[in-house]
Structure formats: structure tokens, C-alpha cells
Protein backbone atom coordinates (compact mmCIF):
# COMPACT_ATOMS: atom_id res chain seq x y z
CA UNK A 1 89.46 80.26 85.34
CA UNK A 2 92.47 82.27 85.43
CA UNK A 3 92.19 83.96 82.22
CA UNK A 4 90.27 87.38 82.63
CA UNK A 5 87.71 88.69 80.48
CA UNK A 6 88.78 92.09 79.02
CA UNK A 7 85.26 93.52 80.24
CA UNK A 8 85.12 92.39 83.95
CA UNK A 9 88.79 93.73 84.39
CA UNK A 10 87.91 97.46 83.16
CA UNK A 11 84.85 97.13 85.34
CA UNK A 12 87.00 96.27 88.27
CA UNK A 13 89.58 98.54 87.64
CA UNK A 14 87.14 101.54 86.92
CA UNK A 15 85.18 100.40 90.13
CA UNK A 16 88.38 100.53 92.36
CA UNK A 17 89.63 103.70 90.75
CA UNK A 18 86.71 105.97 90.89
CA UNK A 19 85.95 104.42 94.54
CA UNK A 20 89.01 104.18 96.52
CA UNK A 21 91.55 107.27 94.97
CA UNK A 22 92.96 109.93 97.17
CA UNK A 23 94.85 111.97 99.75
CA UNK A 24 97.03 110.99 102.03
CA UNK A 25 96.02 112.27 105.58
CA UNK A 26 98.75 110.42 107.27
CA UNK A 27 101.15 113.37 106.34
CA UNK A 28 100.51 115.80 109.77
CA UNK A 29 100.56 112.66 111.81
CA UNK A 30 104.08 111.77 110.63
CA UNK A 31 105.00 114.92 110.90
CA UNK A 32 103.53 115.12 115.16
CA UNK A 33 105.51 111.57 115.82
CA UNK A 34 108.65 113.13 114.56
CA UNK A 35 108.30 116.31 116.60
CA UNK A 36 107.51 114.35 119.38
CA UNK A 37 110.69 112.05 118.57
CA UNK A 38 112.77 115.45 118.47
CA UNK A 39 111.83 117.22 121.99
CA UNK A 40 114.53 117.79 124.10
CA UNK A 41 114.68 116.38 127.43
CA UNK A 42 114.33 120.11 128.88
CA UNK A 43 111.01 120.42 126.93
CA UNK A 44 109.41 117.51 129.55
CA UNK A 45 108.12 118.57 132.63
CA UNK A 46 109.17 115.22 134.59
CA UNK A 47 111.79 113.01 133.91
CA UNK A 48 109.01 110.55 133.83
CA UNK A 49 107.61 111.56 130.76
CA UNK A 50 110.50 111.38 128.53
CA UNK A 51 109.70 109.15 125.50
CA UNK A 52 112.45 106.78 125.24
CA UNK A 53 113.03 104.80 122.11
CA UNK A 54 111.42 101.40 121.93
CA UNK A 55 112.82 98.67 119.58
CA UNK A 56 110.37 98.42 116.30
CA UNK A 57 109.98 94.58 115.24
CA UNK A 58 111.63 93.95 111.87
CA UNK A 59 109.64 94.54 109.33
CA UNK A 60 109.15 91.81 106.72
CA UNK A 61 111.41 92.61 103.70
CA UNK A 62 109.51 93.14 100.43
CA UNK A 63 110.07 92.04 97.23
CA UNK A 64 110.21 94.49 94.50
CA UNK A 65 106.64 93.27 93.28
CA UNK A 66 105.44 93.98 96.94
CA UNK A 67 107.01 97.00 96.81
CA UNK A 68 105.18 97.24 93.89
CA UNK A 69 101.55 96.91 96.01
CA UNK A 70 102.07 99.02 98.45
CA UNK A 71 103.22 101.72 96.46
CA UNK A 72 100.07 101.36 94.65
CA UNK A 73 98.58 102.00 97.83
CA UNK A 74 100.58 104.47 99.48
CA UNK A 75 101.15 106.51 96.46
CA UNK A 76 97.99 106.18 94.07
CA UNK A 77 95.18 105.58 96.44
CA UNK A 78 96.54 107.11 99.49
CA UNK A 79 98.64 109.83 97.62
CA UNK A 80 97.29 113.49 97.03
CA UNK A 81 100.03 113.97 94.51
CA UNK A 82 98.97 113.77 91.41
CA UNK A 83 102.41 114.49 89.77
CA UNK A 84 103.51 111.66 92.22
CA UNK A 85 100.71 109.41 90.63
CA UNK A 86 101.42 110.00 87.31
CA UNK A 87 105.27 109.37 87.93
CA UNK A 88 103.57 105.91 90.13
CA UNK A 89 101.35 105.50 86.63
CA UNK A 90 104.60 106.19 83.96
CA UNK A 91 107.04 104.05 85.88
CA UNK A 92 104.97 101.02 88.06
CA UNK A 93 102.12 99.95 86.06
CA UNK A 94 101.70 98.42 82.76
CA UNK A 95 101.19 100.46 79.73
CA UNK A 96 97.92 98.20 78.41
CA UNK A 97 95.83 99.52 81.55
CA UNK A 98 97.62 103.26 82.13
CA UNK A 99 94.18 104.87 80.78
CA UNK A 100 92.13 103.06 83.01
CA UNK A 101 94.03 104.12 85.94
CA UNK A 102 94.96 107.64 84.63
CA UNK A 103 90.89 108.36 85.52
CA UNK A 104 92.02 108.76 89.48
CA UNK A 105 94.81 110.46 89.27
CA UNK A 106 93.00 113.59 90.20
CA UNK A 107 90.10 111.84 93.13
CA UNK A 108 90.48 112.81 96.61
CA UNK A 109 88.61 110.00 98.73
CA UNK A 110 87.15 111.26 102.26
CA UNK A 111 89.48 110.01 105.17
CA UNK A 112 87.27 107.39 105.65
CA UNK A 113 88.59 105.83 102.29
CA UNK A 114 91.70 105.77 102.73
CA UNK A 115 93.72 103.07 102.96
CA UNK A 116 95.70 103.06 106.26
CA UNK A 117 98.44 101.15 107.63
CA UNK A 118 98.82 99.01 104.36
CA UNK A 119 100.86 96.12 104.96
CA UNK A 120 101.72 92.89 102.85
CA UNK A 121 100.38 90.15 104.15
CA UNK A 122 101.14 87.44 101.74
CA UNK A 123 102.15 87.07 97.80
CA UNK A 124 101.55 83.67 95.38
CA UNK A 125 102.65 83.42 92.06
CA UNK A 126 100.17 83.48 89.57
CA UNK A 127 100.13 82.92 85.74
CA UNK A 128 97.53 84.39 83.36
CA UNK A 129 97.28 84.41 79.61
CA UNK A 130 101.34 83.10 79.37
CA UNK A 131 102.65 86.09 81.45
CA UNK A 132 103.64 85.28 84.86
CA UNK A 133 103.29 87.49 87.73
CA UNK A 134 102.48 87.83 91.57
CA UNK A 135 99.15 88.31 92.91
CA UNK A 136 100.24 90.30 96.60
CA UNK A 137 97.43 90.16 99.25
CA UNK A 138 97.41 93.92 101.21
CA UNK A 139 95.81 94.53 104.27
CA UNK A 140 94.83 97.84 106.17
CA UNK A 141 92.76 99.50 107.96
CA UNK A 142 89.83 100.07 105.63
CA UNK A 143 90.22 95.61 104.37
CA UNK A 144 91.43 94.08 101.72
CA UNK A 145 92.89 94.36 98.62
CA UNK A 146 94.82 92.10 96.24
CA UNK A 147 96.95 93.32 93.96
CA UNK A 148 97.99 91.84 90.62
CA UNK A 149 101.75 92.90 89.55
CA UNK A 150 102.39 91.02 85.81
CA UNK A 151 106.13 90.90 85.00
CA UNK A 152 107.52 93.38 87.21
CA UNK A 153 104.31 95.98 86.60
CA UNK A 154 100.97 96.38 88.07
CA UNK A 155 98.18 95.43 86.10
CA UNK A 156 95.09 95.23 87.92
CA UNK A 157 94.26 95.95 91.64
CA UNK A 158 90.89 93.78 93.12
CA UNK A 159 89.11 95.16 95.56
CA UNK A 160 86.39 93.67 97.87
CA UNK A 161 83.52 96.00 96.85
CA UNK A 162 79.92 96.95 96.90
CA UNK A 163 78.96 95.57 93.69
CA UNK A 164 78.46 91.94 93.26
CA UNK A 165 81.30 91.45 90.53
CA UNK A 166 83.98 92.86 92.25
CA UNK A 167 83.21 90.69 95.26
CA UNK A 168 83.50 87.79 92.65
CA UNK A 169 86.21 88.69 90.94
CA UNK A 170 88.20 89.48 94.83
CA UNK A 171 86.91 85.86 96.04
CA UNK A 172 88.35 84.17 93.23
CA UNK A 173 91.43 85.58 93.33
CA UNK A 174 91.21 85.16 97.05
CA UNK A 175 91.14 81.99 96.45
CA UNK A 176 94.94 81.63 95.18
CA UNK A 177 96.15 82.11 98.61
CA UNK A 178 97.00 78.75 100.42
């Protein structure tokens, strides 16, 4: 069951490519918080409304292959970059499936595509035709997504789509997670 037919995986892949690439929005929001982070105490009108720092809880500490995920998010579906994606494509993900992603390094998804406030939320080891690898469960704002990092590279991302083989192909992998 945990072999994967050639077919279903360039399905998948083209599926999640052509449906969920794109800007990143986020950018003039990061950009507000930090002004806001900057103003000087003489910029308030009260001494009520100064914005004091409050403590951020630790975030979880990836592993490289999460690192790995959420890059894939950040920079390839999220990302407008498409030098950025191509350096994501060259450097993060394995060279048997490059062409399949290399069709989204251009798409631009609507904001309502995007994938916001990705976070890990859990990664299993997983073992498929002799190479051994991580599958690393994402969630954001938009679901999600499960992505498949084989030796220390992506190789396939599965996403809970619209078509009835993607939401197969998701469940079973869904299924790895205790």
C-alpha cells in the first residue's frame, strides 16, 4: 500500500501544482506589524495605547525535513518569487519530480488560495520503494496538507482536493499519523 503508482503521483502533483501555486500576500502585513513594533512612544496619543511587548510561546523546533515542508509552503505555494521558487525547486526537492513542479513556478493563486499561517503539526517516518523519508503533516488556514520529504528532499506534496483521487491518495497517507 505504500508503494505509489507513477501515474496517481503526477496526477497529484499536477493537481496540487496547477491548484494551489502563488503569491505571498502576507508581505504588507509583516511589513504594518513591524511599523507598528517601531513607533515611538511620542507617536501614541495616550500612554495607554503604547503596545508593549508580549512574550511569544516557543515555537516548536523543526527538523530540517520540516523545514523542508514549510518552505514548500511558504516559498513555492505562498511565494510570488519565481527566482525564489526555482532556487526552492534546484536546492529542496528531488530531481525525479523537478518538471512536475517546475509547471507552478510562474501561478499566482487568488488570496483565497493561499496557504496562511502554515505550521507543522506532526511528522512520521515513512518508507516507500527502499528510500526512507518523513511524511510532515502542515496545517493552515486554507487545511491540510501532507508533505512527503524522501531522503532529505521533497518529493511529493498531497493535498486534500476536489477530485476524488487526491482525497484518496491524502486519506491514505493520512492515515500514517498515529
Amino acid at each position: 500500500m505504500k508503494k505509489l503508482s507513477l501515474l496517481a503521483l503526477s496526477l497529484t502533483i499536477t493537481v496540487a501544482i496547477l491548484g494551489g501555486c502563488g503569491g505571498n500576500n502576507n508581505e504588507p502585513a509583516k511589513e504594518t506589524t513591524a511599523n507598528a513594533a517601531t513607533a515611538t512612544p511620542e507617536a501614541t496619543a495616550t500612554p495607554e495605547l503604547k503596545v508593549e511587548a508580549t512574550p511569544t510561546p516557543e515555537t516548536k523546533k523543526l527538523t530540517a525535513d520540516e523545514q523542508i515542508a514549510l518552505n514548500y509552503v511558504n516559498i513555492y505555494l505562498n511565494g510570488s518569487d519565481a527566482e525564489a521558487k526555482k532556487k526552492f525547486l534546484a536546492e529542496e526537492v528531488r530531481e525525479d519530480v523537478q518538471q512536475l513542479f517546475e509547471l507552478g513556478v510562474e501561478a499566482v493563486p487568488a488570496a483565497d488560495d493561499l496557504y496562511n499561517n502554515p505550521e507543522v503539526v506532526e511528522s512520521t517516518n515513512y518508507e516507500t520503494d527502499g528510500m526512507k523519508g518523513k511524511l510532515v503533516l502542515v496545517n493552515s488556514s486554507k487545511g491540510e496538507l501532507i508533505v512527503l520529504v524522501l531522503e532529505g528532499k521533497l518529493g511529493f506534496a498531497f493535498i486534500n482536493g476536489d477530485d476524488e483521487q487526491s482525497k484518496k491518495n491524502f486519506a491514505d497517507m493520512k492515515k500514517e499519523f498515529k
